[in-house]
Protein backbone atom coordinates (compact mmCIF):
# COMPACT_ATOMS: atom_id res chain seq x y z
CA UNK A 1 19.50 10.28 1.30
CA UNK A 2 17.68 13.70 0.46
CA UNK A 3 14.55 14.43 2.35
CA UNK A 4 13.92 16.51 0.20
CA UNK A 5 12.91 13.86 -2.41
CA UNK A 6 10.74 12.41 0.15
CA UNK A 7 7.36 14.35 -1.54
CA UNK A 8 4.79 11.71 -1.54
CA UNK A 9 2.84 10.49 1.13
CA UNK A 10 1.29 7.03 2.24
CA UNK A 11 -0.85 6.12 4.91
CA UNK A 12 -0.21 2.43 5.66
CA UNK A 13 -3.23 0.33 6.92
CA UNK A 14 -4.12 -2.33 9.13
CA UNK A 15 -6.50 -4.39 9.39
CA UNK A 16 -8.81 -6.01 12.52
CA UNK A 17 -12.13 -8.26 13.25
CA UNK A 18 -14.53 -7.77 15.45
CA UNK A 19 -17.62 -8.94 15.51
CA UNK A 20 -21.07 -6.74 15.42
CA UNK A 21 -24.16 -6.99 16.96
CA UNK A 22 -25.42 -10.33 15.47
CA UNK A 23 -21.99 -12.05 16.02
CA UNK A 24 -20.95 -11.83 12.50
CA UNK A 25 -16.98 -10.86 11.58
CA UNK A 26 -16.28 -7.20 9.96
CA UNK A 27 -12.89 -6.31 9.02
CA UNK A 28 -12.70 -2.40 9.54
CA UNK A 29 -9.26 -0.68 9.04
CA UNK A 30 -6.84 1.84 10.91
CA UNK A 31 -3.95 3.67 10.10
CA UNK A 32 -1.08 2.59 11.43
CA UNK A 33 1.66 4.91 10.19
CA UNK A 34 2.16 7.81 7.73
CA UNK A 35 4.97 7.82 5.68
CA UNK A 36 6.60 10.12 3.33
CA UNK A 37 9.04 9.44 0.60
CA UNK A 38 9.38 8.68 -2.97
CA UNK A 39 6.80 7.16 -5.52
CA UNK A 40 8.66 5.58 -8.54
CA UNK A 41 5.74 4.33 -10.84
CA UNK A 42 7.27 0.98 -12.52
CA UNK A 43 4.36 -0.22 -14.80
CA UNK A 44 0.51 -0.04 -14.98
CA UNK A 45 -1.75 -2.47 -17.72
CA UNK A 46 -4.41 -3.64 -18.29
CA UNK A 47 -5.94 -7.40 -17.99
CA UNK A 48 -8.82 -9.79 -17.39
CA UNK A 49 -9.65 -11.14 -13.80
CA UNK A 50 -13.27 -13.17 -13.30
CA UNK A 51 -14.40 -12.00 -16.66
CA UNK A 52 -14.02 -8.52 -15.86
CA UNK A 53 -11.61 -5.90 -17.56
CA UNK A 54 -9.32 -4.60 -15.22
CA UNK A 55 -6.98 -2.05 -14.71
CA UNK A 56 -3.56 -1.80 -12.73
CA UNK A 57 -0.56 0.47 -11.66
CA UNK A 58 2.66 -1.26 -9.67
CA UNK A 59 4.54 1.78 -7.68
CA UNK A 60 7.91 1.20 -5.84
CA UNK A 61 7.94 3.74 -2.82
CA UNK A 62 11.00 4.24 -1.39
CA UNK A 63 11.18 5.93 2.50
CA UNK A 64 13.01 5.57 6.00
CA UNK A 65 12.69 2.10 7.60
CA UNK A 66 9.85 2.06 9.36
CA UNK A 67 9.28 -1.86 11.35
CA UNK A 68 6.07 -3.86 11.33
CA UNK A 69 4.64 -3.08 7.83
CA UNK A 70 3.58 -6.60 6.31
CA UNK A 71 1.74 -7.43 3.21
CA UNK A 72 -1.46 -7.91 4.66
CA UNK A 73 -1.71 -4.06 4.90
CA UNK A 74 -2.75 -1.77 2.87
CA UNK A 75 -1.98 1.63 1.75
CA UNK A 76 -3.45 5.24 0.58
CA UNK A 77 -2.11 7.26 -1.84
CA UNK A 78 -3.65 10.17 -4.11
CA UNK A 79 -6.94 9.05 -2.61
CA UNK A 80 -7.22 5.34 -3.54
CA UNK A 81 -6.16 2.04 -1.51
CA UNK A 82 -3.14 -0.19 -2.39
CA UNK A 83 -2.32 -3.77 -1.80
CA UNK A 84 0.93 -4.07 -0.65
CA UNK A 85 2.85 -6.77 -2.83
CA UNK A 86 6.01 -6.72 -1.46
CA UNK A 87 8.34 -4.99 1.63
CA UNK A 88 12.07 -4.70 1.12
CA UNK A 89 14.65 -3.24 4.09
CA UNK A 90 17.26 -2.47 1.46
CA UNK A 91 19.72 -1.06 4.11
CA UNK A 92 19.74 0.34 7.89
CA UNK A 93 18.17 3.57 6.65
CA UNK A 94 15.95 3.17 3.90
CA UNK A 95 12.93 0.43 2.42
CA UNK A 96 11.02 -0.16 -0.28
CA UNK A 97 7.18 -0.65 -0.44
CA UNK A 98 6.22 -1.98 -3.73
CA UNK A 99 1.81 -1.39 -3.90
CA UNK A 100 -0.66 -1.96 -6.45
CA UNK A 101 -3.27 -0.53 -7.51
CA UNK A 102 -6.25 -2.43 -9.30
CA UNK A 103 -9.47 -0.60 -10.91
CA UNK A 104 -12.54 -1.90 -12.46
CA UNK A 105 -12.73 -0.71 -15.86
């Protein structure tokens, strides 16, 4: 594989509670890796959710294999955050990250 398709970069998330000063839990993220590779966008819509219009974009990223990412990450990219839906190990050198994005229209 080209690194020289790898033109895209993601920051991949993670999330951790603690509690403040009146013992209630916030969740505060951290970066836990930065990754560079290839954004294939595969479909974008879209659709109702709680009686509110929203938006959506699905991208397949494709990079080395990097261990530990999970789904209850999250990921930046172009300046907005990204659930991660799904994390593939296709082979010993490469993986796919499939994230979406969701705006309120």
């Amino acid at each position: 594989m080209s690194l020289g398709i790898f033109d895209t970069r993601l920051n991949i998330e993670q999330s951790t509670i603690s509690k403040n000063a009146i013992g209630e839990q916030v969740k505060s993220w951290s970066t836990f890796t930065t990754l560079w590779g290839k954004a294939n966008y595969k479909s974008g819509g879209e659709g109702a959710e709680s009686e509110q219009k929203v938006g959506s974009a699905v991208i397949e990223f494709i990079t080395h294999n990097y261990a530990g990412i999970t789904q209850e990450m999250r990921g930046f990219l172009g300046g907005e955050y990204w659930d991660i839906l799904r994390v593939d190990y296709t082979d010993r050198q490469k993986m796919m990250i499939e994230i979406r994005k969701k705006d309120n229209t």
